[in-house]
N, C-alpha and C. Protein backbone atom coordinates (compact mmCIF):
# COMPACT_ATOMS: atom_id res chain seq x y z
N UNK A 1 15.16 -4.78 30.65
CA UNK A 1 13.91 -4.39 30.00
C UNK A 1 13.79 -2.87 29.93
N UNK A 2 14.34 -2.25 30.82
CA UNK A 2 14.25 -0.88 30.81
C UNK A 2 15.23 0.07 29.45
N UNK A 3 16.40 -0.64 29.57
CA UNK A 3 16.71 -0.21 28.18
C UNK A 3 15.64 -0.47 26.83
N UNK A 4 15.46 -1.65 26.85
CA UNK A 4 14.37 -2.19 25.68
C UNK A 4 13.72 -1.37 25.69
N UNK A 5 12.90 -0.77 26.57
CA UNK A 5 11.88 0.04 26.01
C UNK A 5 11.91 1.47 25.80
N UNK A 6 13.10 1.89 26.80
CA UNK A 6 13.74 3.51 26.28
C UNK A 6 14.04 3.68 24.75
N UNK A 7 14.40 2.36 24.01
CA UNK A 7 14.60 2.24 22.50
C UNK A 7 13.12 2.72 21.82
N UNK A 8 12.10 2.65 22.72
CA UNK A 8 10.70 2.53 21.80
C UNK A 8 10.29 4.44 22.02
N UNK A 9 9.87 5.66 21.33
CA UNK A 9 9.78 6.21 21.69
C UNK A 9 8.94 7.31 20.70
N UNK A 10 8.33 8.51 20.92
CA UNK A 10 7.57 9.27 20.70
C UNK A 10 8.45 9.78 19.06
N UNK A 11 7.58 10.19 17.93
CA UNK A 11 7.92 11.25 17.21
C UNK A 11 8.80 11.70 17.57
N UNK A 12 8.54 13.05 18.61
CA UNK A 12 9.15 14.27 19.30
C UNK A 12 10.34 14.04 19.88
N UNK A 13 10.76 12.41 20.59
CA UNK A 13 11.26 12.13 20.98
C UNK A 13 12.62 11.87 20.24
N UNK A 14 12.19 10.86 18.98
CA UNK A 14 13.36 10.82 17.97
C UNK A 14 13.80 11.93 17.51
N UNK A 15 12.92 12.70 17.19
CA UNK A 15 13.51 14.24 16.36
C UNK A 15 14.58 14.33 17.23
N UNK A 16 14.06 14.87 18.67
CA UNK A 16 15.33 15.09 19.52
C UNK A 16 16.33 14.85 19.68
N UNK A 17 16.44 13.11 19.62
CA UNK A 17 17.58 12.36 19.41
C UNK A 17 18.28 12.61 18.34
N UNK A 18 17.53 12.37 17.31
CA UNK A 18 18.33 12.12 15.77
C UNK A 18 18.73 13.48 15.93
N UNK A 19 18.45 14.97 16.23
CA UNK A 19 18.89 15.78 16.11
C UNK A 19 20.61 16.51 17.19
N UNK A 20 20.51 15.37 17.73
CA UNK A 20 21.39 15.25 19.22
C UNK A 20 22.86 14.57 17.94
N UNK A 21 22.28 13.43 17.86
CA UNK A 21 23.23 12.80 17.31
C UNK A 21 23.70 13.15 15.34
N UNK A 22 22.88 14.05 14.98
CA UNK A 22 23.37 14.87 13.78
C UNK A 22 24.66 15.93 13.85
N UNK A 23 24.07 16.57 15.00
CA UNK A 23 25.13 17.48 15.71
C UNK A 23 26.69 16.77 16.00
N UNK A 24 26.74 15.58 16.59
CA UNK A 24 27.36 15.11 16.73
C UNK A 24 28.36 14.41 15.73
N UNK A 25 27.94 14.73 14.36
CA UNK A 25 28.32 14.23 13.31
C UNK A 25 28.11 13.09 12.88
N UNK A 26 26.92 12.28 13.55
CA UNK A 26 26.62 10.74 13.20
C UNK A 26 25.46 10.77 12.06
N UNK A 27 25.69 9.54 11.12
CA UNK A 27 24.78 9.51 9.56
C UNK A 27 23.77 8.91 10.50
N UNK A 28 22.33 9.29 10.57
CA UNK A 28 20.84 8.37 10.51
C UNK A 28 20.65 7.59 9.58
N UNK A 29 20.67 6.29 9.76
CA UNK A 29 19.77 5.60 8.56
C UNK A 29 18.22 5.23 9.30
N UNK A 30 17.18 5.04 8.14
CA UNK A 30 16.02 5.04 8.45
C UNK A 30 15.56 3.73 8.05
N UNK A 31 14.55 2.84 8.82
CA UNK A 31 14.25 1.57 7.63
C UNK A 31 13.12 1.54 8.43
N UNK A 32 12.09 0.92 7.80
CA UNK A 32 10.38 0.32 8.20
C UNK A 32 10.20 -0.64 8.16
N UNK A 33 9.03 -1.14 8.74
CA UNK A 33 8.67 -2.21 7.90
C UNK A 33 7.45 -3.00 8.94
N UNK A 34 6.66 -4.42 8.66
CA UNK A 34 5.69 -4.45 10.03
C UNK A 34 6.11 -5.53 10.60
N UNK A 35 7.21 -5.94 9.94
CA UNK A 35 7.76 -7.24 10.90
C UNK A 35 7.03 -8.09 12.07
N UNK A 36 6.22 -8.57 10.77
CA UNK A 36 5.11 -9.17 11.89
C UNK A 36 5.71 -10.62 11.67
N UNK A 37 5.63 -12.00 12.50
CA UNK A 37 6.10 -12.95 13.03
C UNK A 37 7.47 -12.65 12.14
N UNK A 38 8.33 -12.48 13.68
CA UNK A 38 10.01 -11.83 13.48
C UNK A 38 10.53 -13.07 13.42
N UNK A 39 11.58 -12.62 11.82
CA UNK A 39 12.29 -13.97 11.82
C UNK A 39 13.36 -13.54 11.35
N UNK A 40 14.73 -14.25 10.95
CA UNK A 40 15.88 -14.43 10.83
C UNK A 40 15.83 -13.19 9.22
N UNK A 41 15.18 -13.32 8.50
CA UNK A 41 15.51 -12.06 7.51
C UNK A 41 15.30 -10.51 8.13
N UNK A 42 14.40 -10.24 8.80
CA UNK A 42 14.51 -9.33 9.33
C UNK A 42 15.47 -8.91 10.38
N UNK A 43 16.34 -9.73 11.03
CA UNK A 43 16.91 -9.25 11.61
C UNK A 43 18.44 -8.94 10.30
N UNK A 44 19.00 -9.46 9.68
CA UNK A 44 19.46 -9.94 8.86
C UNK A 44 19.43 -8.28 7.81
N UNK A 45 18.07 -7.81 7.74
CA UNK A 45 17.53 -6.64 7.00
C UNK A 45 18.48 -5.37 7.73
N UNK A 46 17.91 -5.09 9.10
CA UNK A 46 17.95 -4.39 9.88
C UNK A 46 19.26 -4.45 10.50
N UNK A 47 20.35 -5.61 10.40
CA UNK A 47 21.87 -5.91 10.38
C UNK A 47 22.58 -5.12 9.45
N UNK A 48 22.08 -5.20 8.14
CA UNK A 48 22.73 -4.56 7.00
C UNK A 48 22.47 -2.89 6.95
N UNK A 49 20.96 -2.67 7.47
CA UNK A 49 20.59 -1.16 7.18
C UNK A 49 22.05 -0.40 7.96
N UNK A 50 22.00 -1.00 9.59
CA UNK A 50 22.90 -0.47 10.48
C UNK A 50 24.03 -0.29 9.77
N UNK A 51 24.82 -0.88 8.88
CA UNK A 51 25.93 -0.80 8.63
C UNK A 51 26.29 -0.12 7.36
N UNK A 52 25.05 1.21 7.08
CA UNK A 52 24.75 2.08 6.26
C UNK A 52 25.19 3.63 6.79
N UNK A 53 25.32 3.78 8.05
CA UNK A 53 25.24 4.94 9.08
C UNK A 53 25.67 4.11 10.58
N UNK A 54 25.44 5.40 10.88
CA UNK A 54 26.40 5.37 13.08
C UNK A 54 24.98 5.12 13.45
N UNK A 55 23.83 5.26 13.26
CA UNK A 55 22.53 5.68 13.45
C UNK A 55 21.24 4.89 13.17
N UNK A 56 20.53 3.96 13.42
CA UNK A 56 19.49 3.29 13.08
C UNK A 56 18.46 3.66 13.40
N UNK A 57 17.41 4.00 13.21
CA UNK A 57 16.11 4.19 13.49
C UNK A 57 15.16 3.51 12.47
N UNK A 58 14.27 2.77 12.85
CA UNK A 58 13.27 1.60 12.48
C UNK A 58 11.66 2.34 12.64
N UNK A 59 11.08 2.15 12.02
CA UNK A 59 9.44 2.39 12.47
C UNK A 59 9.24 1.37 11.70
N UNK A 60 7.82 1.18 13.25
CA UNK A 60 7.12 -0.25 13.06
C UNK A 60 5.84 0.31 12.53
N UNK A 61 4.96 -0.27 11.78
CA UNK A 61 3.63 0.16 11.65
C UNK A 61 2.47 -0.94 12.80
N UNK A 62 1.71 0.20 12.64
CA UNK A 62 0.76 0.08 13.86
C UNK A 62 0.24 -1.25 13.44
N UNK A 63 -1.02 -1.96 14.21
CA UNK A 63 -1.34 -2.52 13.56
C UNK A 63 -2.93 -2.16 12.62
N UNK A 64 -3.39 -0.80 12.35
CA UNK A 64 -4.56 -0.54 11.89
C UNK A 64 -3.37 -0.44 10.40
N UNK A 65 -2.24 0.02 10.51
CA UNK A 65 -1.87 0.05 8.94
C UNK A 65 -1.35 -1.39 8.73
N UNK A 66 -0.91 -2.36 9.25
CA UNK A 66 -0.48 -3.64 8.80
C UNK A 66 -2.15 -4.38 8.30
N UNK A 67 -2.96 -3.83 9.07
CA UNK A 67 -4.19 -4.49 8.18
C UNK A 67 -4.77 -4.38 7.11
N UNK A 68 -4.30 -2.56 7.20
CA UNK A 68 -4.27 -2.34 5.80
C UNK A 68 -3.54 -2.76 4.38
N UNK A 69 -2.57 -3.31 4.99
CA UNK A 69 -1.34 -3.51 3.89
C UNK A 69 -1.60 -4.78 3.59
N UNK A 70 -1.77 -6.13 4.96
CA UNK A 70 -1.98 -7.47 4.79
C UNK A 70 -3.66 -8.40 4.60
N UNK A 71 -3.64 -7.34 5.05
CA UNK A 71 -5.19 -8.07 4.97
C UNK A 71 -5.85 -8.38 6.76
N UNK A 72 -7.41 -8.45 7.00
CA UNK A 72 -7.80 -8.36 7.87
C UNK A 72 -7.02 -9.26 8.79
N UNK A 73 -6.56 -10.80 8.96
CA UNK A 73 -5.88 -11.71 9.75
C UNK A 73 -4.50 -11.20 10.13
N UNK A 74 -4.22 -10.24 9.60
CA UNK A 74 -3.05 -9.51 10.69
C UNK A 74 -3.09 -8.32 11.08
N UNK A 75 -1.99 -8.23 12.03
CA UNK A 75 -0.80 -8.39 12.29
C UNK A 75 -1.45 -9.66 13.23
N UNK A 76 -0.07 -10.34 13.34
CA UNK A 76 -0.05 -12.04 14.29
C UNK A 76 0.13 -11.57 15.42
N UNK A 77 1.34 -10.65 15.32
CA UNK A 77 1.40 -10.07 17.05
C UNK A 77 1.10 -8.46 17.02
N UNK A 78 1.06 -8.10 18.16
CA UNK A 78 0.53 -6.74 18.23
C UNK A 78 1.92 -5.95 18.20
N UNK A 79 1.55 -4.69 17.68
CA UNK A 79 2.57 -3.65 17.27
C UNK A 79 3.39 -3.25 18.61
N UNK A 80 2.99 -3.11 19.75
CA UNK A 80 3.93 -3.16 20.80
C UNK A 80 5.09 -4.23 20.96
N UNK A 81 4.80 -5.69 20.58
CA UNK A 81 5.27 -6.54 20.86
C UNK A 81 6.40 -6.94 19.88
N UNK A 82 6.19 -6.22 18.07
CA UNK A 82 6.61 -6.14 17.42
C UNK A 82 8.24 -4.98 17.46
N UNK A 83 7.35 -3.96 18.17
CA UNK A 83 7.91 -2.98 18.63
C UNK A 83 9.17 -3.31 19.32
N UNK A 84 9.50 -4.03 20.54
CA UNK A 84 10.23 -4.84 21.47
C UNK A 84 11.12 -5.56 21.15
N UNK A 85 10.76 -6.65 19.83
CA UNK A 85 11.32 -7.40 18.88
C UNK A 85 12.51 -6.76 17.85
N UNK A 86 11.95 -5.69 17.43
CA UNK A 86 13.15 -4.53 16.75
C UNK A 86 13.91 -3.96 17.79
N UNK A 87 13.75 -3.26 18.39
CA UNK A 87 14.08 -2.48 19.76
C UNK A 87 15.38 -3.66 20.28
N UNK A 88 15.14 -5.11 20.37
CA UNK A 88 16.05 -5.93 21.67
C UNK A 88 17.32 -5.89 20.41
N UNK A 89 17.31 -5.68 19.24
CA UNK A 89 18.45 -5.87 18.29
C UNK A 89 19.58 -4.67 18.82
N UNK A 90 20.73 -5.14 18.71
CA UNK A 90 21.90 -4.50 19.36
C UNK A 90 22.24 -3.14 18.57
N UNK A 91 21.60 -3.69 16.74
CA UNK A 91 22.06 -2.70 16.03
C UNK A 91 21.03 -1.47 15.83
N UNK A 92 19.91 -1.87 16.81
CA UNK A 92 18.54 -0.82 16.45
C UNK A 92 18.68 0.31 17.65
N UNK A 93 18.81 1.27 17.35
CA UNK A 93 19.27 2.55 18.44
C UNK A 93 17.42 3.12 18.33
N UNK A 94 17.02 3.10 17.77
CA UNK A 94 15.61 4.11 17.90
C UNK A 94 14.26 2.80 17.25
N UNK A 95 13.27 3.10 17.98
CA UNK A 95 11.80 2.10 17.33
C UNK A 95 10.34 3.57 17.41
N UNK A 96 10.24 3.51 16.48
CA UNK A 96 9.10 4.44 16.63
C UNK A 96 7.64 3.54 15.78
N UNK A 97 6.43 4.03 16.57
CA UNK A 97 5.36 3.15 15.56
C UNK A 97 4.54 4.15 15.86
N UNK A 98 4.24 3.49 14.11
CA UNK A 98 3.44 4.57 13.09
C UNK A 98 2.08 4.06 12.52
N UNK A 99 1.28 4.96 12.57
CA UNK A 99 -0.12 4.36 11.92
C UNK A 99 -0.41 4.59 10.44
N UNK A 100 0.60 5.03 9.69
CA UNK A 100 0.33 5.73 8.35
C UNK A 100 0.42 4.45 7.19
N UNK A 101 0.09 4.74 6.33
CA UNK A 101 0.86 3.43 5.38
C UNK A 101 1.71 4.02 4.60
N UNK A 102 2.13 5.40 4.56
CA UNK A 102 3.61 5.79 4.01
C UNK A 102 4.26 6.50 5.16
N UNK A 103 5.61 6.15 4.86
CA UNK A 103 6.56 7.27 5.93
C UNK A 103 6.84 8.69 5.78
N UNK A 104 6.17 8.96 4.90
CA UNK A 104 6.77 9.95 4.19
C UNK A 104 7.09 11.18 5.45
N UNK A 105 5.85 11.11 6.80
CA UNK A 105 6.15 12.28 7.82
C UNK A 105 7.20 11.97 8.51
N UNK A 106 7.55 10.89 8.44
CA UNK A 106 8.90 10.42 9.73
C UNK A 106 9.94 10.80 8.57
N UNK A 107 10.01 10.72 7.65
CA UNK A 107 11.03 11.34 6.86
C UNK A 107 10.89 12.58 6.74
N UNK A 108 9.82 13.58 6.46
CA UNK A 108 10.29 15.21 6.72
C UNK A 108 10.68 15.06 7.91
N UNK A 109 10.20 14.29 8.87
CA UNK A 109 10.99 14.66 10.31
C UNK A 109 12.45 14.68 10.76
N UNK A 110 12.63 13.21 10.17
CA UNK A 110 13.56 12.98 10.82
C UNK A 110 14.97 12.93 10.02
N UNK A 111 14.93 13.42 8.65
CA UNK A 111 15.57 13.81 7.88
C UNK A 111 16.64 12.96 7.32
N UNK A 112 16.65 11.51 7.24
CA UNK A 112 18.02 10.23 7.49
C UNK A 112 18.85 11.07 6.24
N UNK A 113 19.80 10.37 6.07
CA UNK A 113 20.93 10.33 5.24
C UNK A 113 20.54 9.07 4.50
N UNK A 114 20.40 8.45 5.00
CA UNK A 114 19.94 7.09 4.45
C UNK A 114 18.58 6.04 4.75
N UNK A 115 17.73 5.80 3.81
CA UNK A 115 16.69 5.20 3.79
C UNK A 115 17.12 3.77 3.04
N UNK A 116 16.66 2.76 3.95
CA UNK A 116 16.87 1.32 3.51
C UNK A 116 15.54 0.24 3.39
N UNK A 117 15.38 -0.04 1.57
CA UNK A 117 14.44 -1.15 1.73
C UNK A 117 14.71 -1.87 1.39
N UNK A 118 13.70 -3.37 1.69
CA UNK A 118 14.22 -4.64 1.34
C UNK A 118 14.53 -4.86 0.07
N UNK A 119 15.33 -6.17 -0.53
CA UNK A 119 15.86 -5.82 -1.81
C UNK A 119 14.57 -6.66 -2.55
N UNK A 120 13.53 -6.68 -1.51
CA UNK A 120 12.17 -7.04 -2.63
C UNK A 120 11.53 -5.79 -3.57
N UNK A 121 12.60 -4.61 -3.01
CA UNK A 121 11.75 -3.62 -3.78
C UNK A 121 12.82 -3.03 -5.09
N UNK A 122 12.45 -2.35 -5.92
CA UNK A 122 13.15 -1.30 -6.50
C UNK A 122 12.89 0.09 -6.76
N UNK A 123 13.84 0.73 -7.27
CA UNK A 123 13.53 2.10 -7.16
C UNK A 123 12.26 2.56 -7.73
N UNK A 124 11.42 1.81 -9.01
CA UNK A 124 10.61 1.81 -9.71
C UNK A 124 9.37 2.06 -8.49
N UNK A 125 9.46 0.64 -7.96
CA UNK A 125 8.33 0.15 -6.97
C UNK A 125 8.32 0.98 -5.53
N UNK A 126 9.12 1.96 -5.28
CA UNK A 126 9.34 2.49 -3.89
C UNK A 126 8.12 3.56 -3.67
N UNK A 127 7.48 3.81 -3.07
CA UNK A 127 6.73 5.02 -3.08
C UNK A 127 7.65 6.44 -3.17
N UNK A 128 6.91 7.28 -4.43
CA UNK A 128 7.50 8.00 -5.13
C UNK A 128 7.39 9.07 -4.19
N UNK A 129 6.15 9.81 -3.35
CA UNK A 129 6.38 10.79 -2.56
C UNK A 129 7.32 10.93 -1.79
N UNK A 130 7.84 9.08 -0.90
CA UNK A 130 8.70 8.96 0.12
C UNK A 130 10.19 9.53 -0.78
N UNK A 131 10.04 8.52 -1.77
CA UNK A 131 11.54 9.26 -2.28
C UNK A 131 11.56 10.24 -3.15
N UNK A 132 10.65 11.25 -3.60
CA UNK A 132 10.73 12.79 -3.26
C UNK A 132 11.70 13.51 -2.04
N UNK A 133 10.63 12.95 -1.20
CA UNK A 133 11.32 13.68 0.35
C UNK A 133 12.21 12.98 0.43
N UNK A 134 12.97 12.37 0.41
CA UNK A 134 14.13 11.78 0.55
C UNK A 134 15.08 12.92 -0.08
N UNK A 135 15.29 12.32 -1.51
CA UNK A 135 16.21 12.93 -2.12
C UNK A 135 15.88 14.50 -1.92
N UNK A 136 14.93 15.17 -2.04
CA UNK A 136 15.22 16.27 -1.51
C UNK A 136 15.93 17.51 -0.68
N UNK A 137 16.13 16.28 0.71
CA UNK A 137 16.93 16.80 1.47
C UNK A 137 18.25 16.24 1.41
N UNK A 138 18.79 15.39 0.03
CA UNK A 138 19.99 15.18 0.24
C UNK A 138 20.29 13.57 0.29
N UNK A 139 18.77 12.84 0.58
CA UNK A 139 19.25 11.57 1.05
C UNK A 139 19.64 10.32 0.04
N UNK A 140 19.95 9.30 0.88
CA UNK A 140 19.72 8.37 -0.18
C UNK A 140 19.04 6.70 0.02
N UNK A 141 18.73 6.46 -1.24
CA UNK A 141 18.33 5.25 -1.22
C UNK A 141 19.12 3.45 -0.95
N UNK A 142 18.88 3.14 -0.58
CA UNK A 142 19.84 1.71 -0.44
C UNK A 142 18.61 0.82 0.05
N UNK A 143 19.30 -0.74 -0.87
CA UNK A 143 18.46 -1.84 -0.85
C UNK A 143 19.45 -2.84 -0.31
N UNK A 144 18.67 -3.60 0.72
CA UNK A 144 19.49 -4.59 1.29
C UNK A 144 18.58 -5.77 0.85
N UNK A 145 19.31 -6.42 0.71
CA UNK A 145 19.17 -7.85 0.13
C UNK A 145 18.39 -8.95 1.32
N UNK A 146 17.52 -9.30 0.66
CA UNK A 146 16.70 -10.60 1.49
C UNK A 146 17.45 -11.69 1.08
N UNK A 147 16.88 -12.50 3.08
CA UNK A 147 17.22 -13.70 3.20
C UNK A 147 16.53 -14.39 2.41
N UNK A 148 16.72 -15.67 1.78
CA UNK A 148 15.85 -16.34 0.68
C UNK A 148 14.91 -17.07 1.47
N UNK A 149 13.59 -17.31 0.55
CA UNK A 149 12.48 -17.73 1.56
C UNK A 149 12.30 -17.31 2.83
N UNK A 150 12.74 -16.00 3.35
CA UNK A 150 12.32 -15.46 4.57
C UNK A 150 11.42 -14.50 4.43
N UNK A 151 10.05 -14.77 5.02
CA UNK A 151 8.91 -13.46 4.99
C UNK A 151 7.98 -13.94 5.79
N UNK A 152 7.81 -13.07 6.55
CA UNK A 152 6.25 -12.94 7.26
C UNK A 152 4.93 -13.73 6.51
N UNK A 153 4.49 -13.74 5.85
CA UNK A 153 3.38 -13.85 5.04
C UNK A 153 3.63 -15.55 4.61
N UNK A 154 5.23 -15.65 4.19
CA UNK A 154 5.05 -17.06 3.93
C UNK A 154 5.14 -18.00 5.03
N UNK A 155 5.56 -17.50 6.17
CA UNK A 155 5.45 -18.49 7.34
C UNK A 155 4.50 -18.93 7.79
N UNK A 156 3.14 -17.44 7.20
CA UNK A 156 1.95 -17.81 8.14
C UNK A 156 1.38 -18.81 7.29
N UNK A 157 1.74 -18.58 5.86
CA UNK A 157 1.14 -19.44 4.96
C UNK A 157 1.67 -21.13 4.88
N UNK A 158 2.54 -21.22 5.40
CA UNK A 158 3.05 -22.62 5.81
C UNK A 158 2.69 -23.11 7.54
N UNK A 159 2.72 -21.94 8.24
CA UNK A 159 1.82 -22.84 9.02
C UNK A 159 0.15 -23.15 9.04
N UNK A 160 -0.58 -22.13 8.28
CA UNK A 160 -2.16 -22.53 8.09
C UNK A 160 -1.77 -24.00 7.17
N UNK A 161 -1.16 -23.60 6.42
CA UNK A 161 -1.22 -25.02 5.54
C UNK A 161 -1.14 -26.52 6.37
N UNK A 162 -0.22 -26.04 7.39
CA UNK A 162 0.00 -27.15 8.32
C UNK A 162 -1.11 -28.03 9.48
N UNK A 163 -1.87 -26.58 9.78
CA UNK A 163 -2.51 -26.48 10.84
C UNK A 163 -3.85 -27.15 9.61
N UNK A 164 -4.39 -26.76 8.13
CA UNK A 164 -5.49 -27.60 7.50
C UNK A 164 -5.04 -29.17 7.30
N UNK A 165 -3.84 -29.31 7.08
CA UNK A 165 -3.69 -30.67 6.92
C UNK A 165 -3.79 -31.39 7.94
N UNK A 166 -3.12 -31.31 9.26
CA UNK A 166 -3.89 -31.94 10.21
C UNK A 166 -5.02 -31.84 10.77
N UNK A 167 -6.16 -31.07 10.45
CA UNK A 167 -7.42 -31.09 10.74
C UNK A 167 -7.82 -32.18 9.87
N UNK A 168 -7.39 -32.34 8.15
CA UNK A 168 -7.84 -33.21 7.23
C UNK A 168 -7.07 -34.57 7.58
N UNK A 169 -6.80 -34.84 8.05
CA UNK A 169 -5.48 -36.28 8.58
C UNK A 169 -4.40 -36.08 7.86
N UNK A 170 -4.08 -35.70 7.13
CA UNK A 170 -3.34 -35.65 6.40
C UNK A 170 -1.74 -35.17 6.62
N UNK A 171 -1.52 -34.63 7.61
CA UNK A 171 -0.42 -34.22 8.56
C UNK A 171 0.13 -35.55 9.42
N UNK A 172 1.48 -35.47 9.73
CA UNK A 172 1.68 -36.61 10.84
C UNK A 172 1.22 -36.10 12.08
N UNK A 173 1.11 -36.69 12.71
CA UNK A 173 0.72 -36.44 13.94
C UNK A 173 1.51 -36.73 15.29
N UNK A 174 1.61 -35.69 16.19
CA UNK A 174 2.19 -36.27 17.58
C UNK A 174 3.76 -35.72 17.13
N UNK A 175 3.76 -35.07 15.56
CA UNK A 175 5.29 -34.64 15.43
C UNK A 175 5.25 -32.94 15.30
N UNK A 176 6.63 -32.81 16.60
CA UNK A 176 5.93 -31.21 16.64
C UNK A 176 7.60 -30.63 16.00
């Protein structure tokens, strides 16, 4: 556990690092996201970013910005816990959480070589300030490809669905 959570760490803290391991000649890649109820695409996401750079670093959003993004009923779990969940992955070297709803400061900060989003997005749809600062300093963009039918949002939406039908009888019952 003590490694696990040395993975979770301050702003100031990553700069340091990422700047430790720049020196060293290793590529940063950068990826986000609120990975709220963690499932098999996200790890899957965050598998592929790694194998973009020597270097992974992840920010989680808090949960005052996942409410912003999802709506009042989330985040499912709390951003620490979320936090932990990225962090225990073999390929995640850094977890930082953020309250913003763009990255754009962890990117002047932390300067990646490479920024990775899901391949739900495109370059069109990316926030344009973030990739300003990106390419600015050189970086680049890369989209990793989603697991099919894997997302946060639709799980929760298949289990409320689950959880109204057996309130209405309509669910089997006694089958878990």
């Amino acid at each position: 556990m003590r490694r696990l959570k040395s993975k979770i760490v301050s702003r100031q803290e990553a700069a340091r690092q990422v700047r430790a391991w720049r020196r060293a000649g290793e590529r940063i890649v950068f990826a986000n996201g609120c990975f709220d109820i963690f499932h098999a695409g996200h790890v899957r996401f965050l598998e592929t970013a790694r194998r973009h750079g020597d270097r992974l670093v992840v920010a989680v959003n808090e949960d005052v910005s996942v409410r912003r993004l999802k709506g009042p009923q989330r985040p499912i779990l709390p951003a620490w816990q979320r936090a932990e969940l990225v962090a225990a992955l073999e390929s995640v070297d850094l977890v930082i959480r953020f309250p913003e709803l763009r990255v754009t400061p962890l990117l002047k900060l932390l300067r990646p070589e490479v920024f990775v989003k899901g391949g739900d997005y495109k370059r069109e749809t990316v926030d344009q300030v973030e990739l300003a600062v990106l390419e600015a300093r050189g970086g680049k963009l890369v989209f990793a490809p989603l697991l099919r039918r894997s997302s946060s949002s639709r799980l929760i939406a298949r289990i409320a669905a689950e959880g109204d039908a057996r309130k209405s009888g309509r669910g089997e019952r006694g089958k878990s």
